[in-house]
Protein backbone atom coordinates (compact mmCIF):
# COMPACT_ATOMS: atom_id res chain seq x y z
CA UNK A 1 213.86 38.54 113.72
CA UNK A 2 211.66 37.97 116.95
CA UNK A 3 214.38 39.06 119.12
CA UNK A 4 214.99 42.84 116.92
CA UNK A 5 210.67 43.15 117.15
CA UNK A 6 211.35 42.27 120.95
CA UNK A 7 214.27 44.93 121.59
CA UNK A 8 212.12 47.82 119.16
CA UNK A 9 209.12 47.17 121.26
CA UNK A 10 211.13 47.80 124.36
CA UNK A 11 213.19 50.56 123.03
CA UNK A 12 209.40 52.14 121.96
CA UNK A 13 208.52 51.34 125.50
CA UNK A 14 211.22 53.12 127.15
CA UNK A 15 210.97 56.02 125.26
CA UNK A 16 207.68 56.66 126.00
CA UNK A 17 207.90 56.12 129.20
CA UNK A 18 210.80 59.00 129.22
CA UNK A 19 208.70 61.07 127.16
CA UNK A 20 206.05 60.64 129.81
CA UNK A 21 208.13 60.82 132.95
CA UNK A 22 209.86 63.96 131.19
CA UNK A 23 206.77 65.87 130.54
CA UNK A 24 205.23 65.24 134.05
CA UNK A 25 208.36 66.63 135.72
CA UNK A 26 207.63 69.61 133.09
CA UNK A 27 204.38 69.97 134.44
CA UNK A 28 205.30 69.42 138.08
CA UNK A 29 208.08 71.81 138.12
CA UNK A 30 205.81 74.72 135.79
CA UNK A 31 202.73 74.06 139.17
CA UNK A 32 205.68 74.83 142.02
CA UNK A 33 206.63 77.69 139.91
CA UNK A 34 203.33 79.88 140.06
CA UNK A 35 203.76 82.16 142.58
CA UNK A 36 202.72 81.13 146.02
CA UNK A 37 201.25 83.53 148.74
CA UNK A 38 200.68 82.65 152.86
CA UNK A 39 197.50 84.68 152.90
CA UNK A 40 195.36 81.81 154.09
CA UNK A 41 197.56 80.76 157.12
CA UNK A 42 195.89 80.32 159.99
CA UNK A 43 192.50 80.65 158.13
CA UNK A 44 189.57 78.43 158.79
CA UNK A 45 189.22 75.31 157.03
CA UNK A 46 186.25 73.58 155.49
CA UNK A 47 185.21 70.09 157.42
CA UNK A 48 184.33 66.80 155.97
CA UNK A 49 185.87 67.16 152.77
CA UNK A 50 184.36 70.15 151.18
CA UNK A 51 186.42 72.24 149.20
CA UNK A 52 185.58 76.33 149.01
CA UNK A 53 187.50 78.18 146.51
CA UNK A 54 188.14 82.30 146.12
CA UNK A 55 188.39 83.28 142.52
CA UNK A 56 189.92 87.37 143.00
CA UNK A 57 190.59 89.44 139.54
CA UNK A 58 192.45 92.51 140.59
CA UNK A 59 192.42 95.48 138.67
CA UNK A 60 195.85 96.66 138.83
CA UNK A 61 197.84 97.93 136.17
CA UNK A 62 200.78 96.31 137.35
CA UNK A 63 202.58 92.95 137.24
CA UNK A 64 203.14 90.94 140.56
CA UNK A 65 206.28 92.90 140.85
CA UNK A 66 205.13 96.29 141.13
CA UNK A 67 206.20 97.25 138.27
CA UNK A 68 204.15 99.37 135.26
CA UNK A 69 202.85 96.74 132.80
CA UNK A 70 203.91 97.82 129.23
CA UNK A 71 202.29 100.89 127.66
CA UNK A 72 201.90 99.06 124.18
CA UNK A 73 199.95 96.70 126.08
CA UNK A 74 197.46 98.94 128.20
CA UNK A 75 196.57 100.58 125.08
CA UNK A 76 196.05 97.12 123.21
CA UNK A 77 193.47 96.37 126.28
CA UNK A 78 192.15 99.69 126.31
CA UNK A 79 193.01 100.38 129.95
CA UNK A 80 194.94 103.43 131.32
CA UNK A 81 197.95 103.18 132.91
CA UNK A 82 198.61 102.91 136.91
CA UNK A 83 199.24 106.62 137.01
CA UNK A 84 195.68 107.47 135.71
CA UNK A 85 193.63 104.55 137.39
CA UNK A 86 195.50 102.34 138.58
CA UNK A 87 194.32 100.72 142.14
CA UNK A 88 194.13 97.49 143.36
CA UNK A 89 190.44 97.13 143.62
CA UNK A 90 189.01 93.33 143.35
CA UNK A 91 186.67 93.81 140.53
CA UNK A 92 186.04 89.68 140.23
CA UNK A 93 185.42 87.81 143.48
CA UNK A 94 183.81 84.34 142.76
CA UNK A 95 183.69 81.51 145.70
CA UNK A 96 183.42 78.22 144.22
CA UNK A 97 182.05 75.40 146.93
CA UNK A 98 182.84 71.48 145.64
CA UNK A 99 180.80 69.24 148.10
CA UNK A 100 182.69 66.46 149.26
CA UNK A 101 182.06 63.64 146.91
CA UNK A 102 182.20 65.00 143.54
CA UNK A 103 178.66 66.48 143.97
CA UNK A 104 177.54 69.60 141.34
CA UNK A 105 179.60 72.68 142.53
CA UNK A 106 178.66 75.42 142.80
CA UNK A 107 179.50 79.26 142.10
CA UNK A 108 178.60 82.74 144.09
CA UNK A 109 179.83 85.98 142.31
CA UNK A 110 179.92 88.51 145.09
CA UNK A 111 179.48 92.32 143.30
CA UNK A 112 182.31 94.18 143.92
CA UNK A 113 180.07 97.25 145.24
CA UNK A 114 178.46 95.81 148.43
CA UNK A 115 178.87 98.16 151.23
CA UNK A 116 180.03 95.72 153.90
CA UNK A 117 182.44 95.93 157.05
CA UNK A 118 185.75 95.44 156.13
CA UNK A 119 187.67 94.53 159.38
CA UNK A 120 189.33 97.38 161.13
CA UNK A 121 188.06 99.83 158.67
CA UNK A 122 184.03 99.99 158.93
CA UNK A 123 182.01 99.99 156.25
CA UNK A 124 183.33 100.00 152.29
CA UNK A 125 182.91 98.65 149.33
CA UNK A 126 183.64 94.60 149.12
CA UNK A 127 186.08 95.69 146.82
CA UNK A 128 187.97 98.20 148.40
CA UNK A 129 189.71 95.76 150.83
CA UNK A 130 192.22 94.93 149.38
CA UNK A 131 193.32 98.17 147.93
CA UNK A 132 193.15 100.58 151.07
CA UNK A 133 194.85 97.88 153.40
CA UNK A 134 197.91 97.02 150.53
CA UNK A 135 198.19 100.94 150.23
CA UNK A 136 198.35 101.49 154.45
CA UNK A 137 201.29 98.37 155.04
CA UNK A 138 202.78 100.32 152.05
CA UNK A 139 203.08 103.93 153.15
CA UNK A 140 204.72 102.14 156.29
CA UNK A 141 206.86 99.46 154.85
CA UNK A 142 208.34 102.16 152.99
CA UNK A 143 209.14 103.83 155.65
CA UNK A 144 210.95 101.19 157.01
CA UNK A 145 213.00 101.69 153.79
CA UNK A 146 211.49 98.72 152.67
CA UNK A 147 212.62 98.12 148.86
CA UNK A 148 210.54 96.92 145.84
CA UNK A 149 209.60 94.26 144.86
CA UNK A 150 209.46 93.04 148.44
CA UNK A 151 207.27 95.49 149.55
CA UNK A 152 204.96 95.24 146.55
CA UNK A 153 204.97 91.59 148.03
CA UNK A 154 204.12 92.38 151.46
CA UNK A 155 201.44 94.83 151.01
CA UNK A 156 199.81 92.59 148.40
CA UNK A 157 200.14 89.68 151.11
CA UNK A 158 197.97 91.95 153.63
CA UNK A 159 195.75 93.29 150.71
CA UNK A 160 194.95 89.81 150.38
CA UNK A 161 194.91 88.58 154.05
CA UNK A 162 191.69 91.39 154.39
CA UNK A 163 189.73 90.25 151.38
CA UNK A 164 189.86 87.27 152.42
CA UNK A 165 188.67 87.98 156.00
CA UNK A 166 186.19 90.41 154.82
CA UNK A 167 184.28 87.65 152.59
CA UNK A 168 184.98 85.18 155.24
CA UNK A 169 183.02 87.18 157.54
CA UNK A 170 180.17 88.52 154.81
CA UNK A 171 179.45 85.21 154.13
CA UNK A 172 180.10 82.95 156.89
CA UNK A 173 181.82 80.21 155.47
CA UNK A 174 185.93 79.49 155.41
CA UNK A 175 187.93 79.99 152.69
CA UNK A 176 189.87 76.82 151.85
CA UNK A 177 192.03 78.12 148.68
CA UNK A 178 191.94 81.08 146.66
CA UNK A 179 193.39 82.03 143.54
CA UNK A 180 194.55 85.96 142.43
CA UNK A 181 194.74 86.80 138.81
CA UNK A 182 195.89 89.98 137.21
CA UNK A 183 194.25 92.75 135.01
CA UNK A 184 195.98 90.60 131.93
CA UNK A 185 195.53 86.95 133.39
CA UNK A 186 192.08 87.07 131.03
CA UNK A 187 194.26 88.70 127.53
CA UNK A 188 196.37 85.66 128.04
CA UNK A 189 193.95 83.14 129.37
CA UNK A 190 191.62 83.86 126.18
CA UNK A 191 194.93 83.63 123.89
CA UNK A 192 196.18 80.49 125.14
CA UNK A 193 193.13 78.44 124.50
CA UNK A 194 192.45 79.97 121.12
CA UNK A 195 189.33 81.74 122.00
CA UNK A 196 186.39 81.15 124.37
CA UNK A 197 182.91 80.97 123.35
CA UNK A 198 180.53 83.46 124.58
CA UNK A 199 176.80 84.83 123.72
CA UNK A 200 175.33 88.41 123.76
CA UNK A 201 171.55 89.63 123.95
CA UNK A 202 172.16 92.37 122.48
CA UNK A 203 174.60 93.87 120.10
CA UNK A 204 177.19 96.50 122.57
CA UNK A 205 179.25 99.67 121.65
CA UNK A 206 181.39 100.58 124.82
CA UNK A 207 184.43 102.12 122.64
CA UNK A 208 184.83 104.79 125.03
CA UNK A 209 185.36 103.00 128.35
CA UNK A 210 186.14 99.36 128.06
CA UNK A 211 186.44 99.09 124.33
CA UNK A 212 183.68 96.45 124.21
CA UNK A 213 182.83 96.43 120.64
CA UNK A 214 180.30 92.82 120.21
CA UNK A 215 177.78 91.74 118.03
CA UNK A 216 174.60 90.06 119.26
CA UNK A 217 174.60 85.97 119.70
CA UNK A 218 177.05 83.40 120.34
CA UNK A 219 180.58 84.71 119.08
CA UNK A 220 184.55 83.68 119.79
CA UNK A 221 186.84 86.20 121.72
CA UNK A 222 190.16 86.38 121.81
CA UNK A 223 193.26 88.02 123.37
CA UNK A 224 191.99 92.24 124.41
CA UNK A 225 188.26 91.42 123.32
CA UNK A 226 188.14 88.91 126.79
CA UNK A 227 189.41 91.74 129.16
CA UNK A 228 186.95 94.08 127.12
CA UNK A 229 184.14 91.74 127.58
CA UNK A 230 184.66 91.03 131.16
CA UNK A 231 185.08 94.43 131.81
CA UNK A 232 182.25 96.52 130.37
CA UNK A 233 179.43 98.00 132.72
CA UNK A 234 178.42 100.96 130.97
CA UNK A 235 175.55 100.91 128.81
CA UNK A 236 174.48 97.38 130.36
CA UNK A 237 170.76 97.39 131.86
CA UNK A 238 172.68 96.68 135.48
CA UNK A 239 175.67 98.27 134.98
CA UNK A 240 177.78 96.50 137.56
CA UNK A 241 175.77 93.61 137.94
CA UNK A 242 175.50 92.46 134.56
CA UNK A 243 179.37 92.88 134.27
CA UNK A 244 179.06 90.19 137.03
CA UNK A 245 177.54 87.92 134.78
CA UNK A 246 179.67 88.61 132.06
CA UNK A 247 182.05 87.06 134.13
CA UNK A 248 180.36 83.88 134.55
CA UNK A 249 179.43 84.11 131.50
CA UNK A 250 183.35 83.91 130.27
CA UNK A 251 184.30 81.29 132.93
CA UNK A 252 181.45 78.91 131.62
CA UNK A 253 183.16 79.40 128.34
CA UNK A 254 186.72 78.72 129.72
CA UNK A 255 185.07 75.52 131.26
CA UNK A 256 183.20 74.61 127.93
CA UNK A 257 186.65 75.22 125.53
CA UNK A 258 188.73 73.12 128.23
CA UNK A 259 186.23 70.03 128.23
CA UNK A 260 185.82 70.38 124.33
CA UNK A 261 189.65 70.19 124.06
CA UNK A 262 190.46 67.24 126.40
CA UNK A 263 192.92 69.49 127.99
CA UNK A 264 193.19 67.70 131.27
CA UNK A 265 193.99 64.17 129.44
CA UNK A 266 197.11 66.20 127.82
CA UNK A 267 199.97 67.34 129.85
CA UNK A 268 201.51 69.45 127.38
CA UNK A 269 198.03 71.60 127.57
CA UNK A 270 198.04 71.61 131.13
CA UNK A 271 202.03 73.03 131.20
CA UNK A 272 200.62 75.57 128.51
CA UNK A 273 198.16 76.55 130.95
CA UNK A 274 200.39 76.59 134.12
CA UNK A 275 202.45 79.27 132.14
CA UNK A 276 200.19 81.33 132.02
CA UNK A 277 199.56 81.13 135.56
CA UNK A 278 203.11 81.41 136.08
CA UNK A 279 202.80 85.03 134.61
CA UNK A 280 199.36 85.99 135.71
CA UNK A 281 198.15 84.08 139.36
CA UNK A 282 198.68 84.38 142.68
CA UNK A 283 197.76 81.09 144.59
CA UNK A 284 198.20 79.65 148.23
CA UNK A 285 200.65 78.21 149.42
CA UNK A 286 198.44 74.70 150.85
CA UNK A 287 197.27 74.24 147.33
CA UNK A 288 198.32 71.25 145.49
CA UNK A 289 197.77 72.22 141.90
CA UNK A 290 198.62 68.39 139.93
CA UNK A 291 196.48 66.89 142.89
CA UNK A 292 193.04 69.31 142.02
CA UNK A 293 192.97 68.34 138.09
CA UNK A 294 190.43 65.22 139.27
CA UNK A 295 188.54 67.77 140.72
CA UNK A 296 188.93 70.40 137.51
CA UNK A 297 188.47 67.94 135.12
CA UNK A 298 184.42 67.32 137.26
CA UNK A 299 184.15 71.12 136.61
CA UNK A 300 184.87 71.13 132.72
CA UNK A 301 182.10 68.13 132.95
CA UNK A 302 179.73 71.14 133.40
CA UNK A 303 179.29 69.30 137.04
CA UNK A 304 178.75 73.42 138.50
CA UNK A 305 176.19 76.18 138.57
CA UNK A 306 176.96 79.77 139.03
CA UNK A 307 174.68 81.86 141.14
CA UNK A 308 174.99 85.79 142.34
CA UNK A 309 174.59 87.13 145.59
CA UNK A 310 171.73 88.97 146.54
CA UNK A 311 171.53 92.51 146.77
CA UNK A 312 168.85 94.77 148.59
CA UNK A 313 169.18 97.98 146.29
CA UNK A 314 171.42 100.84 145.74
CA UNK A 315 172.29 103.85 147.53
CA UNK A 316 175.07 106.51 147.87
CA UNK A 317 177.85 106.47 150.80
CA UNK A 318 180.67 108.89 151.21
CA UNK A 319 180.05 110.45 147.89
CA UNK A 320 179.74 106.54 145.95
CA UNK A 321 177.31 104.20 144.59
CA UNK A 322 176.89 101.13 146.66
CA UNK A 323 175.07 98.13 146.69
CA UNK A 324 173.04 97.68 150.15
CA UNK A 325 173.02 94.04 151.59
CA UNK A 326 171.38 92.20 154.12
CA UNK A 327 173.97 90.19 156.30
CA UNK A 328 172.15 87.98 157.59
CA UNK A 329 170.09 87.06 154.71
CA UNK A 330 173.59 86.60 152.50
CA UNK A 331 174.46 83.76 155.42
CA UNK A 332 171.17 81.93 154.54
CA UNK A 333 171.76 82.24 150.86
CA UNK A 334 175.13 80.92 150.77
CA UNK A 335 174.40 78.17 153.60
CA UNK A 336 170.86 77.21 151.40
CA UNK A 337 173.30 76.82 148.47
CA UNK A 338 176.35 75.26 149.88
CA UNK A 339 174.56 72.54 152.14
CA UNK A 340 170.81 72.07 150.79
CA UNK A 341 168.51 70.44 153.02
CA UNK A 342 167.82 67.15 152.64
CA UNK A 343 164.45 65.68 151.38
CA UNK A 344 162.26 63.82 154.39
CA UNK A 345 159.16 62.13 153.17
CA UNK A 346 157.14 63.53 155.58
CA UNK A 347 158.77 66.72 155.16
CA UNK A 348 157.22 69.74 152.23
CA UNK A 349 159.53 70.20 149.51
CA UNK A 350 162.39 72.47 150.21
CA UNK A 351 163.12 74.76 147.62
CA UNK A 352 165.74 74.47 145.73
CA UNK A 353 168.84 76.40 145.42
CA UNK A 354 167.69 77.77 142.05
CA UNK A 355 164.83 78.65 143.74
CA UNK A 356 166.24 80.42 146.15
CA UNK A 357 168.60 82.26 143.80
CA UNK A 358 165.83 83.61 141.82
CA UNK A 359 164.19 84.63 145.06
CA UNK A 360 167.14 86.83 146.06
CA UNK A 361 167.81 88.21 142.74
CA UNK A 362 170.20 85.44 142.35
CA UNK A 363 170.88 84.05 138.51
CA UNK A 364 171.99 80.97 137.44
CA UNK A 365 174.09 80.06 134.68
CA UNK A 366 174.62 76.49 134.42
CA UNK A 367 178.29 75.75 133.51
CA UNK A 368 178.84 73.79 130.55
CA UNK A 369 176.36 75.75 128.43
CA UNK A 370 177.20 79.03 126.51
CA UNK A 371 174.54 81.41 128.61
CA UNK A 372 173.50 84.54 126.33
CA UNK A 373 173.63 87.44 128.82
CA UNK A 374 173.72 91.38 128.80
């Protein structure tokens, strides 16, 4: 009898081992899977273990081959289709700095209307990078008879080298990773974790731009009502601003769902995940996926704090509505933020990144927490 107890126990054993070894490789092989880009080659790196990740949502109406996304779908997110707006503008750009360590990370939504320099172009919108550049390697790969999707590739690849350069240089710090998601990355992102949590001020009607359709107070979205949420700016105090904070608003609720669900202690959750980004993401090619969850899982521990850059007002250039920044003072924000001074004795009290945030119009939203916001 001991020995069939014995032989059960290891037959148990082995299968779960199996079942184990089977869904890691399931895992493993869905991470090399999502598409990989060489945009950062040659970049600078971060030193002494620091770790600054670029968050870019591009709002294209088209899927990572070019193609038109489905019609049935653009009208189920209430967008138009490529023909009518179409673009490739980066209408999300977060930068996410993890001090070596595992010290509290922390967030910087830039607003996609800052009139900055854009390398080789002069001065645009932050957001416009990646668009005009993609469309100029375009017009010539074409000419080189250059077929699709290969050229959609290679034009995105440039889009993305000059966003990248273009916040390197605003900002003054390197770029260690980044990570591209599409217009529907937040339809599906919303769907496959059953809903994220968010909270309104204010009840919102938006049903003839975005859609946006919300109550007031803390609420579940799903699916179309994420993108519509994420993507409203008109009748918001801010307009463009607050949509900024929307966004932070549905990442902290992304980060709150994952901890709540013990996602990163299940692998088949984590494969459901990487399919999505399979579908919807764009990442480096240097970035180990598998070997950031320790690093993820700090973030879902609410271990982050999301601030947004400063702005010095508004104006109109070449016929648009831009926000006017201070270049300099945007290097001393993100520096005060990213590596605080340290405390002396003898020294007055520094202030604190917070402080400095609400100093420069900055506002925090402290991750882990469902923030109420416009």
């Amino acid at each position: 009898m001991k020995k069939w107890v014995k032989r059960i126990a290891l037959a148990l054993s082995l299968l779960v081992a199996v079942a184990g070894a089977g869904a890691f490789y399931l895992v493993h092989s869905a991470a090399k899977a999502v598409p990989r880009s060489q945009a950062l080659k040659g970049a600078p790196q971060s030193l002494h273990g620091d770790t600054n990740i670029l968050l870019l949502g591009l709002d294209s109406r088209r899927a990572n081959d070019g193609s038109d996304l489905p019609r049935q779908l653009l009208d189920l997110l209430h967008v138009g289709s490529s023909s009518q707006v179409g673009g490739y503008n980066t209408n999300t750009m977060i930068l996410i700095h993890i001090p070596a360590g595992g010290g509290r990370a922390v967030a910087i939504s830039i607003p996609r209307d800052d009139y900055v320099e854009v390398p080789g172009l002069g001065m645009k919108k932050i957001k416009e990078a990646y668009g005009l550049v993609k469309y100029t390697n375009e017009t010539q790969l074409v000419k080189q008879g250059i077929p699709n999707p290969q050229r959609e590739f290679l034009s995105r690849e440039a889009g993305r080298e000059a966003t990248i350069a273009t916040i390197h240089n605003f900002l003054g710090v390197p770029i260690d990773h980044f990570a591209e998601v599409n217009l529907v990355g937040f339809y599906d992102l919303a769907t496959a974790l059953g809903g994220i949590q968010v909270c309104l001020k204010n009840p919102v009607n938006d049903s003839q731009y975005s859609g946006a359709l919300f109550p007031a107070g803390v609420q579940t979205i799903t699916g179309a009502d994420a993108l519509k949420f994420v993507r409203q700016r008109h009748g918001l105090p801010q307009g463009d601003l607050d949509r900024t904070h929307r966004q932070q608003a549905f990442i902290t609720g992304v980060i709150t769902k994952l901890r709540s669900q013990g996602i990163f202690g299940d692998l088949g959750k984590i494969s459901a995940l990487l399919t999505v980004a399979k579908k919807d993401v764009v990442i480096d090619s240097g970035w180990d996926v598998l070997g950031f969850l320790p690093d993820a899982k700090s973030l879902t521990g609410g271990h982050i704090t999301f601030y947004t850059l400063p702005i010095e007002g508004f104006a109109s250039r070449n016929g648009q509505s831009v926000n006017l920044v201070d270049p300099v003072k945007v290097k001393a924000y993100v520096q005060a933020l990213f590596s605080p001074p340290k405390k002396t004795p003898s020294a007055s009290p520094s202030p604190t990144p917070t402080q400095i945030a609400n100093t420069a119009n900055g506002v925090p939203v402290q991750g882990g927490n469902i923030p109420c916001v416009n």
